[in-house]
Protein backbone atom coordinates (compact mmCIF):
# COMPACT_ATOMS: atom_id res chain seq x y z
CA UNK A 1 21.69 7.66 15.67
CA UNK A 2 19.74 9.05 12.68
CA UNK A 3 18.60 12.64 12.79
CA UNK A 4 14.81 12.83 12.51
CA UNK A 5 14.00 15.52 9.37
CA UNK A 6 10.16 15.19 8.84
CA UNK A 7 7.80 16.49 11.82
CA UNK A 8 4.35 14.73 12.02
CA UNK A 9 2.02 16.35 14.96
CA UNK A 10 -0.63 15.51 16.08
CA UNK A 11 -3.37 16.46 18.80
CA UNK A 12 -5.58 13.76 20.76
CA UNK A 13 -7.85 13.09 23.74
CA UNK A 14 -5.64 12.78 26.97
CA UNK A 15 -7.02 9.25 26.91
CA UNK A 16 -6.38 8.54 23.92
CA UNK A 17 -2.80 9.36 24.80
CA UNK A 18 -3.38 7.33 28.21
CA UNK A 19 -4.46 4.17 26.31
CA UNK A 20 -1.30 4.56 23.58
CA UNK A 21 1.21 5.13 26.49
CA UNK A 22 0.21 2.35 28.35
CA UNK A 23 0.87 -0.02 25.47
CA UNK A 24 4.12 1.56 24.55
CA UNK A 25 5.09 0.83 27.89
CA UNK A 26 4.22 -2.76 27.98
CA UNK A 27 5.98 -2.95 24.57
CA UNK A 28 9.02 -0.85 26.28
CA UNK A 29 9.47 1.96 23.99
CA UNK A 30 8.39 5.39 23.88
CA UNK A 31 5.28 6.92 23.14
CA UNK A 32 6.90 8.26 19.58
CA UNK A 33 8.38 4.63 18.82
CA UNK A 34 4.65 3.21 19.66
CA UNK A 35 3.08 5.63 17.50
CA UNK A 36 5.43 5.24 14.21
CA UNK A 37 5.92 1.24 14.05
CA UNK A 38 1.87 1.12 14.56
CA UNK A 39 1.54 3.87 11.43
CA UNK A 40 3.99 2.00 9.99
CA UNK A 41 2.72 -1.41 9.72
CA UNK A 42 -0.48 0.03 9.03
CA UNK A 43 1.02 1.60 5.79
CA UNK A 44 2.41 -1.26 4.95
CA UNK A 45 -0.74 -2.94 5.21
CA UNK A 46 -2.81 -0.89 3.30
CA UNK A 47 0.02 -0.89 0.52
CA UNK A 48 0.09 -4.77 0.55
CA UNK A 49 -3.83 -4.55 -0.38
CA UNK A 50 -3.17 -2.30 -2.99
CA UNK A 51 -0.35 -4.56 -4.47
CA UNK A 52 -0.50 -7.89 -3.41
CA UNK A 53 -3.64 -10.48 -3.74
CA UNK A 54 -4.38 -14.55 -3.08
CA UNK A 55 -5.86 -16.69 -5.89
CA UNK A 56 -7.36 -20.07 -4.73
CA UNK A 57 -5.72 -22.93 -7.04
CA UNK A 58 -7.77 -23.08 -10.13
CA UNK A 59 -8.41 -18.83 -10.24
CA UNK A 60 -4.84 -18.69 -10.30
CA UNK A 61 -4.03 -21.23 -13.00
CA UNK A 62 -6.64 -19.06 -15.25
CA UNK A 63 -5.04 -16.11 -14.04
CA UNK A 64 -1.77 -17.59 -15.36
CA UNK A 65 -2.97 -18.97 -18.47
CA UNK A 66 -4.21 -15.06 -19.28
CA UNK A 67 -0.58 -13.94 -18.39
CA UNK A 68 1.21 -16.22 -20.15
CA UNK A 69 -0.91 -16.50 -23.73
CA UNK A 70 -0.22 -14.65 -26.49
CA UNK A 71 -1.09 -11.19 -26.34
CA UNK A 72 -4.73 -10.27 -28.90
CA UNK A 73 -4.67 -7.29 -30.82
CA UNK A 74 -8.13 -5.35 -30.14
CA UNK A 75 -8.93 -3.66 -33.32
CA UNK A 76 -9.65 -0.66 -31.11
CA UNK A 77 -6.05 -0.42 -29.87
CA UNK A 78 -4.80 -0.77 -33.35
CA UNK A 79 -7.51 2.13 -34.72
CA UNK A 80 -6.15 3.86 -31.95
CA UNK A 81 -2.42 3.76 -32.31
CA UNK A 82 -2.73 4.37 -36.08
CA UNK A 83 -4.55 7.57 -35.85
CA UNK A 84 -2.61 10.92 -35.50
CA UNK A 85 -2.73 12.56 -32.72
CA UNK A 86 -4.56 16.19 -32.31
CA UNK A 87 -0.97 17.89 -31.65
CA UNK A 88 0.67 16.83 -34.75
């Protein structure tokens, strides 16, 4: 069994705690188990929204087409890059 390092606490209403121990027990795990997979897959989640997105069909094929085309030089990026910078 892994040792458990990093302490989260928390304090909540005692029904709060009512409503979150009665679904842990329906899903047969403990109160702490209940508590971390829900956090958990909520992370995850909110991660996936960060990361991940859906095109429809012809928004992807643009999106595709922009990926995949040669890259433009912006004259602004090259005035950029050519100038020295204020440390040197």
């Amino acid at each position: 069994m892994a040792t458990k390092t990093a302490p989260i606490n928390m304090r909540v209403q005692p029904s709060v705690r009512d409503i979150i121990d009665a679904a842990a027990s329906l899903k047969k795990v403990d109160r702490t188990v209940f508590i971390q997979q829900a956090a958990l897959n909520e992370a995850h989640n909110i991660l996936a929204e960060q990361r991940d997105f859906v095109l429809e069909a012809k928004a992807f094929e643009a999106f595709d087409n922009e990926l995949s085309a040669e890259p433009r030089a912006l004259e602004g990026m090259k005035d950029l890059f050519n100038r020295k910078a204020p440390w040197e």
